[in-house]
C-alpha atoms as a PDB file:
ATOM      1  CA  UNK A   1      -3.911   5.199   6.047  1.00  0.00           C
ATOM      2  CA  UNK A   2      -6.716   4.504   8.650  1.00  0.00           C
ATOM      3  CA  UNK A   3      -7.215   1.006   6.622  1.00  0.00           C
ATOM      4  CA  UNK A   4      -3.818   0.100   6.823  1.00  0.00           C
ATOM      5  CA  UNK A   5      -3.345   1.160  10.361  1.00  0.00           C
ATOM      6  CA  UNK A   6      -6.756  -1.261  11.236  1.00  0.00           C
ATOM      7  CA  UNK A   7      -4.732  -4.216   9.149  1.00  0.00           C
ATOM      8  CA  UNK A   8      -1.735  -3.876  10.892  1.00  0.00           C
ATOM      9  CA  UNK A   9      -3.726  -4.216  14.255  1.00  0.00           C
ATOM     10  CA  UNK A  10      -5.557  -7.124  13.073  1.00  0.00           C
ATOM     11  CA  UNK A  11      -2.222  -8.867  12.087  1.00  0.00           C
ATOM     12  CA  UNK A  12      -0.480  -7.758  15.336  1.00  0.00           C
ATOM     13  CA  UNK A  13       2.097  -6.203  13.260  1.00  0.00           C
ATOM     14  CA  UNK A  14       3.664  -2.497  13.365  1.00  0.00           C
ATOM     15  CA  UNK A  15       3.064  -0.317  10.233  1.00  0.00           C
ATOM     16  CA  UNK A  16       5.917   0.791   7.915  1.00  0.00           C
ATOM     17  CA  UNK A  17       5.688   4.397   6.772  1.00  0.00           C
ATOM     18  CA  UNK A  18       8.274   6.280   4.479  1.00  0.00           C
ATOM     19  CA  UNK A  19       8.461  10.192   5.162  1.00  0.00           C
ATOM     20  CA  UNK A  20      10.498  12.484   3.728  1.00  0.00           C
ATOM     21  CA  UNK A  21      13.069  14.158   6.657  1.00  0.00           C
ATOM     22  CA  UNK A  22      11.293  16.894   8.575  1.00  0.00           C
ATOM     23  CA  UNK A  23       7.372  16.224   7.226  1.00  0.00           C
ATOM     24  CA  UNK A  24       5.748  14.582  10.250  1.00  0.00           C
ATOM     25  CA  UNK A  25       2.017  16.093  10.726  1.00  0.00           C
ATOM     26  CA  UNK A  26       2.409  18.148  13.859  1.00  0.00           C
ATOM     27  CA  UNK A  27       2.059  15.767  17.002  1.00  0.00           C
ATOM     28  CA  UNK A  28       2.268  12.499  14.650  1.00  0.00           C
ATOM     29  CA  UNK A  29       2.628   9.247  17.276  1.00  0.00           C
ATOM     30  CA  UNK A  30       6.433   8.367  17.719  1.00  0.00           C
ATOM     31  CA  UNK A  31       7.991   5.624  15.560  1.00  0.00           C
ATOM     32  CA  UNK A  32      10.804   3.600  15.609  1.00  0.00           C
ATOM     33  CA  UNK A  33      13.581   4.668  13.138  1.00  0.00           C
ATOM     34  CA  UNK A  34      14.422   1.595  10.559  1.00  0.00           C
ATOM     35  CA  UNK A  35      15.895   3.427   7.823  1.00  0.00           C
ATOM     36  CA  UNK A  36      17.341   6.804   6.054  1.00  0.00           C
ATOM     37  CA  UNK A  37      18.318   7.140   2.771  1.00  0.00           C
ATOM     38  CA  UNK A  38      18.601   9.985   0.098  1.00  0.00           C
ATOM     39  CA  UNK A  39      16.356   9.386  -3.379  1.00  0.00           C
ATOM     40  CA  UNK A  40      17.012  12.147  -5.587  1.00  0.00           C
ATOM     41  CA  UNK A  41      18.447  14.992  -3.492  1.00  0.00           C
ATOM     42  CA  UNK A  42      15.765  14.391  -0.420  1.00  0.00           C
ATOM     43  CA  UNK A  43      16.055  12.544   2.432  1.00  0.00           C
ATOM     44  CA  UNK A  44      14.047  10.632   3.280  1.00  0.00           C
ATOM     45  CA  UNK A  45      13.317   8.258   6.555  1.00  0.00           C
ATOM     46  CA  UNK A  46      10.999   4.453   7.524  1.00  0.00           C
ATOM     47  CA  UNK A  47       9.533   4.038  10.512  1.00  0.00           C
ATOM     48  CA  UNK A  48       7.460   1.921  12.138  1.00  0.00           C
ATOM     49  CA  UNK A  49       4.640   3.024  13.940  1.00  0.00           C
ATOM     50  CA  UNK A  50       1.983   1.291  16.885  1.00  0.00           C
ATOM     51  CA  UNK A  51      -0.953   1.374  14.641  1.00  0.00           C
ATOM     52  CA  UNK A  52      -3.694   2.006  17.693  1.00  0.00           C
ATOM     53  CA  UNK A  53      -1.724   5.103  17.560  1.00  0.00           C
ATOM     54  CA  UNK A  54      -1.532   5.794  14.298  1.00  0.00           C
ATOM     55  CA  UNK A  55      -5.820   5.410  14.198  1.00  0.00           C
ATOM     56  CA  UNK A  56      -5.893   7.432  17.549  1.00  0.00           C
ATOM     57  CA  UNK A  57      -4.200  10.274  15.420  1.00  0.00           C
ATOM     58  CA  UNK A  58      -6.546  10.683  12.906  1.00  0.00           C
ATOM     59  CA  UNK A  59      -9.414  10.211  14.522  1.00  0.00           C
ATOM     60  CA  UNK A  60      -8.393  13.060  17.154  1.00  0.00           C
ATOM     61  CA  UNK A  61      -7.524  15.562  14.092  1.00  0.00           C
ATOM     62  CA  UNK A  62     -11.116  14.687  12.771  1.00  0.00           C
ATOM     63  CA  UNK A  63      -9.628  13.118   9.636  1.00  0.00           C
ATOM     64  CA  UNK A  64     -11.413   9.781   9.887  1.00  0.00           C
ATOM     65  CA  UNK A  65     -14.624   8.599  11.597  1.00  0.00           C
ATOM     66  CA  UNK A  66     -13.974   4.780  13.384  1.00  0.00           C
ATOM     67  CA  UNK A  67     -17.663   3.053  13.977  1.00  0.00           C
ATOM     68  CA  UNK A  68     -17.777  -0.695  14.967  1.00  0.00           C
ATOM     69  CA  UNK A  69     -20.392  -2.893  12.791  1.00  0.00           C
ATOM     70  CA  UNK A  70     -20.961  -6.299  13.383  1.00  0.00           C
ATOM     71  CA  UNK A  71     -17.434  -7.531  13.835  1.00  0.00           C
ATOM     72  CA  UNK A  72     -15.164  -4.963  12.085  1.00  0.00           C
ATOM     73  CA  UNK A  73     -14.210  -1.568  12.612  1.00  0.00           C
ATOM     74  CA  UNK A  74     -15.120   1.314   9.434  1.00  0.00           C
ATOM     75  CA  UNK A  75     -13.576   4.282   9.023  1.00  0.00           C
ATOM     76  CA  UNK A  76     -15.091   6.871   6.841  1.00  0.00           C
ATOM     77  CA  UNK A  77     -14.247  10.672   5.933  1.00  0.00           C
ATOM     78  CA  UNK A  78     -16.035  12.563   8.356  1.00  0.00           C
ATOM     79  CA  UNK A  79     -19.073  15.225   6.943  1.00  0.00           C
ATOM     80  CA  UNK A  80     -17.982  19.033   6.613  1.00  0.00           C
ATOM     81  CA  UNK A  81     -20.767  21.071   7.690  1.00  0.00           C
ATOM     82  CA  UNK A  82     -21.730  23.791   5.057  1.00  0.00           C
ATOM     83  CA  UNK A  83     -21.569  26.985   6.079  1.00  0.00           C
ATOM     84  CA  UNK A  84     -23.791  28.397   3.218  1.00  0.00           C
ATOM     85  CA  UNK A  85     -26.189  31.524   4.544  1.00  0.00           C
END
Protein backbone atom coordinates (compact mmCIF):
# COMPACT_ATOMS: atom_id res chain seq x y z
CA UNK A 1 0.00 0.00 0.00
CA UNK A 2 2.86 2.39 1.11
CA UNK A 3 4.28 1.85 -2.67
CA UNK A 4 1.23 2.71 -4.21
CA UNK A 5 0.46 5.58 -1.97
CA UNK A 6 4.38 7.00 -2.93
CA UNK A 7 3.21 6.44 -6.87
CA UNK A 8 0.21 8.19 -6.59
CA UNK A 9 2.19 11.21 -5.06
CA UNK A 10 4.73 11.09 -7.66
CA UNK A 11 1.97 11.18 -10.40
CA UNK A 12 -0.03 13.89 -8.54
CA UNK A 13 -2.90 11.63 -8.63
CA UNK A 14 -5.38 10.43 -5.69
CA UNK A 15 -5.34 6.65 -4.88
CA UNK A 16 -8.36 4.37 -5.53
CA UNK A 17 -9.07 1.90 -2.74
CA UNK A 18 -12.03 -0.69 -2.63
CA UNK A 19 -13.24 -1.57 1.05
CA UNK A 20 -15.78 -3.59 2.01
CA UNK A 21 -18.73 -1.31 4.04
CA UNK A 22 -17.75 -0.79 7.66
CA UNK A 23 -13.78 -2.14 7.47
CA UNK A 24 -11.81 1.11 7.63
CA UNK A 25 -8.61 0.60 10.06
CA UNK A 26 -9.55 2.70 13.04
CA UNK A 27 -8.63 6.48 12.29
CA UNK A 28 -7.95 5.62 8.40
CA UNK A 29 -7.48 9.33 6.50
CA UNK A 30 -10.93 10.44 4.98
CA UNK A 31 -11.70 9.68 1.31
CA UNK A 32 -13.89 10.79 -1.14
CA UNK A 33 -16.82 8.38 -1.86
CA UNK A 34 -16.81 7.29 -5.81
CA UNK A 35 -18.68 4.22 -5.65
CA UNK A 36 -20.94 1.42 -3.73
CA UNK A 37 -21.93 -1.63 -4.99
CA UNK A 38 -22.92 -5.16 -3.62
CA UNK A 39 -20.56 -8.32 -5.01
CA UNK A 40 -21.89 -11.36 -3.61
CA UNK A 41 -24.04 -10.41 -0.61
CA UNK A 42 -21.32 -7.62 0.75
CA UNK A 43 -21.15 -4.26 0.19
CA UNK A 44 -18.72 -2.93 -0.67
CA UNK A 45 -17.43 0.92 -1.27
CA UNK A 46 -14.22 3.07 -3.68
CA UNK A 47 -12.72 5.83 -2.49
CA UNK A 48 -10.18 7.95 -3.20
CA UNK A 49 -7.77 8.89 -0.82
CA UNK A 50 -4.78 12.01 -0.53
CA UNK A 51 -1.95 9.65 -0.64
CA UNK A 52 0.50 11.93 1.81
CA UNK A 53 -2.20 10.79 4.01
CA UNK A 54 -2.53 7.55 3.26
CA UNK A 55 1.71 7.20 3.92
CA UNK A 56 1.22 9.47 7.07
CA UNK A 57 -1.14 6.57 8.32
CA UNK A 58 1.05 3.89 8.24
CA UNK A 59 3.92 5.28 9.17
CA UNK A 60 2.17 6.67 12.49
CA UNK A 61 0.71 2.97 13.26
CA UNK A 62 4.42 1.76 12.83
CA UNK A 63 3.42 -0.35 9.82
CA UNK A 64 6.01 1.01 7.41
CA UNK A 65 9.40 2.73 7.83
CA UNK A 66 9.75 5.92 5.02
CA UNK A 67 13.76 6.78 4.63
CA UNK A 68 14.83 9.14 1.74
CA UNK A 69 17.95 7.75 -0.44
CA UNK A 70 19.38 9.57 -3.07
CA UNK A 71 16.29 10.80 -4.83
CA UNK A 72 13.45 8.42 -3.82
CA UNK A 73 11.64 7.67 -0.84
CA UNK A 74 11.80 3.54 0.65
CA UNK A 75 9.54 2.16 2.73
CA UNK A 76 10.35 -1.00 4.51
CA UNK A 77 8.55 -3.23 7.29
CA UNK A 78 9.76 -1.92 10.37
CA UNK A 79 12.02 -4.55 12.89
CA UNK A 80 9.97 -6.23 15.85
CA UNK A 81 12.12 -6.31 18.76
CA UNK A 82 12.37 -9.87 20.34
CA UNK A 83 11.37 -10.17 23.53
CA UNK A 84 13.18 -13.55 24.17
CA UNK A 85 14.66 -13.79 28.04
Amino acid sequence: MAADAARALADGSGMTLTIPKGALPRRFPRGELLNEMRRNGRVERTYRFDPSKVIAWLVGNGLVRMDRRENALVFTEPVKESHAA
